[in-house]
C-alpha atoms as a PDB file:
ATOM      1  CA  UNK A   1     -53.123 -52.220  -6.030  1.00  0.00           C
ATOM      2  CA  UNK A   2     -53.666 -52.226 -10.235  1.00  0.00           C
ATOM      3  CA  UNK A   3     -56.498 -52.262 -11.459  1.00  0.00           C
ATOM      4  CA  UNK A   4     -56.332 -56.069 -12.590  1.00  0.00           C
ATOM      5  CA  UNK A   5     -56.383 -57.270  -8.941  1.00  0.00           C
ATOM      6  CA  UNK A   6     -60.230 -56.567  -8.614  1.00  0.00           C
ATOM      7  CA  UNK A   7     -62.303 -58.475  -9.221  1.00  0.00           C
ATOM      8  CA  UNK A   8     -65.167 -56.234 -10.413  1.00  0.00           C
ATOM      9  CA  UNK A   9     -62.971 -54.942 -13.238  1.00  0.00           C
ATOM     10  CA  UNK A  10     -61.633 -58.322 -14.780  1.00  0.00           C
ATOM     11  CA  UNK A  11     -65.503 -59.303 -14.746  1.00  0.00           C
ATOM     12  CA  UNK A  12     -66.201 -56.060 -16.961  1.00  0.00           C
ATOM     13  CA  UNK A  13     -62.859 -56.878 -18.995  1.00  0.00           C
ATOM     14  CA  UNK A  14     -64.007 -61.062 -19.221  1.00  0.00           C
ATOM     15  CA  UNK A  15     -67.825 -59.605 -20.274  1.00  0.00           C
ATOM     16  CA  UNK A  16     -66.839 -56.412 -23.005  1.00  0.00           C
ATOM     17  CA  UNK A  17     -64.085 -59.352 -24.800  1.00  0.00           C
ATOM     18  CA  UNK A  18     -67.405 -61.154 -25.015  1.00  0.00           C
ATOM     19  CA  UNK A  19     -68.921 -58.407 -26.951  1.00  0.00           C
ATOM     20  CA  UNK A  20     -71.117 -57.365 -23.895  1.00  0.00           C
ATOM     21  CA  UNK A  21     -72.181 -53.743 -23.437  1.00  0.00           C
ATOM     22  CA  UNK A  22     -72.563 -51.314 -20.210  1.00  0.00           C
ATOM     23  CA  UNK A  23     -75.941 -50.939 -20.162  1.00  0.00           C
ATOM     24  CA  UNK A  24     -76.313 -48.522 -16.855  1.00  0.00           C
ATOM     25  CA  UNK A  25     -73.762 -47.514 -13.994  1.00  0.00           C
ATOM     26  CA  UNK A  26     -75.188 -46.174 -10.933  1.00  0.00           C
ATOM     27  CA  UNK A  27     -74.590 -43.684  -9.708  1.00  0.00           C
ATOM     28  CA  UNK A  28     -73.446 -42.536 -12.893  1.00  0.00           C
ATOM     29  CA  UNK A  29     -69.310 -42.437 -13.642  1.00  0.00           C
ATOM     30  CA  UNK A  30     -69.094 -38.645 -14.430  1.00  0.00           C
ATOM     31  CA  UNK A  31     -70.642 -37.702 -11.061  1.00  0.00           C
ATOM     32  CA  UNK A  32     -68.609 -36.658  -8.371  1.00  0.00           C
ATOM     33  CA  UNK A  33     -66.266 -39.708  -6.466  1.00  0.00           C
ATOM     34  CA  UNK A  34     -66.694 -37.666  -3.275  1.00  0.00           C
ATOM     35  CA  UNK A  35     -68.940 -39.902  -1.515  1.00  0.00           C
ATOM     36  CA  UNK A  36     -68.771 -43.239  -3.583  1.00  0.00           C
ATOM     37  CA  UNK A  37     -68.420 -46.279  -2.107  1.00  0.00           C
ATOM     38  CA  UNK A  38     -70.762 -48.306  -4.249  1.00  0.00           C
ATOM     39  CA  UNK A  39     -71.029 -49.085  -7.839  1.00  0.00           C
ATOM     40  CA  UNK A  40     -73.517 -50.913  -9.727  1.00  0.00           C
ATOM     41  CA  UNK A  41     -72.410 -51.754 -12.896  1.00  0.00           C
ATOM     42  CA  UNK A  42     -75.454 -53.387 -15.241  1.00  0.00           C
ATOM     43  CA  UNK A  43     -73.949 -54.918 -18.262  1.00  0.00           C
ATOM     44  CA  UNK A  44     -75.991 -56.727 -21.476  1.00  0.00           C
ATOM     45  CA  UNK A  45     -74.838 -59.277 -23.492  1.00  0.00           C
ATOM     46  CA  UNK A  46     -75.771 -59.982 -26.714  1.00  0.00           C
ATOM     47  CA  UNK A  47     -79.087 -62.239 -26.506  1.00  0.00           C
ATOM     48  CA  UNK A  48     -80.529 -59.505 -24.627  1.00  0.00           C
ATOM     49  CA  UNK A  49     -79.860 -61.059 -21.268  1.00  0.00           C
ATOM     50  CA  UNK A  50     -78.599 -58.350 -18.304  1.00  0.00           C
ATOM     51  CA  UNK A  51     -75.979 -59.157 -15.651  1.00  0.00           C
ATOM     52  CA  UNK A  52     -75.138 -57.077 -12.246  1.00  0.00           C
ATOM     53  CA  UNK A  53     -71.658 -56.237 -11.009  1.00  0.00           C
ATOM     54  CA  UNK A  54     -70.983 -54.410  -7.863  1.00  0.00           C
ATOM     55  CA  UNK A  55     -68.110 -52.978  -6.295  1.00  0.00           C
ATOM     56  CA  UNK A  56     -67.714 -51.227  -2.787  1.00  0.00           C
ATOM     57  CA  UNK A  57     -64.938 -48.929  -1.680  1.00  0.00           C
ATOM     58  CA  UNK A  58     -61.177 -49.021  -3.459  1.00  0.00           C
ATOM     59  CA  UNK A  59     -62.479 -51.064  -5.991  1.00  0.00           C
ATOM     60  CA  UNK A  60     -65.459 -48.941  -6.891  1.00  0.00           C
ATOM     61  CA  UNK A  61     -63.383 -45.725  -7.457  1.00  0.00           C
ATOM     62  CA  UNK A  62     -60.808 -48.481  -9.574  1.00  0.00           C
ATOM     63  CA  UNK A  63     -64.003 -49.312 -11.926  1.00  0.00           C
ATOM     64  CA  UNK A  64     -65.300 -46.283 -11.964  1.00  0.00           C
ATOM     65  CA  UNK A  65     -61.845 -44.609 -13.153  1.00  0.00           C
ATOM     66  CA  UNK A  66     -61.723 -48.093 -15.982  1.00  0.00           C
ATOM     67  CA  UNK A  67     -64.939 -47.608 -16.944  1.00  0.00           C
ATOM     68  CA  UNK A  68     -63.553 -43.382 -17.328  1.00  0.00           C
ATOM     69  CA  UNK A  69     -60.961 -44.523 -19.303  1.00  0.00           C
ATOM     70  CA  UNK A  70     -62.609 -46.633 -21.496  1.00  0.00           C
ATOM     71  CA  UNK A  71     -65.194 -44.129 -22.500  1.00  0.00           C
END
């Protein structure tokens, strides 16, 4: 599976085109993926307002390793 069929990640990719920023990712991406199976991803856009994405399992290793890459 790419990285383009989750859904969590072409949320972050819709939200950083629209000049959104990652405000806070829990638990935080250079920690160990050992036991991850949950990802909270807390992005702001630009008028301040915040917006919550979350991905479980395959997917939250996928963003995790996009947000990695990105950084």
């Amino acid at each position: 599976m790419s990285s383009d069929d989750f859904k969590a990640i072409s949320e972050l990719k819709k939200l950083l085109a629209a000049n959104c920023k990652i405000e806070k990712i829990h638990p935080p991406v250079f920690a160990s993926d050992a036991e991850v199976n949950m990802v909270t991803v807390t992005v702001a856009f630009p008028d301040g307002k915040t917006q919550t994405i979350r991905a479980y399992r395959e997917e939250a290793h996928a963003l995790r390793e996009f947000i990695r890459t990105r950084t």
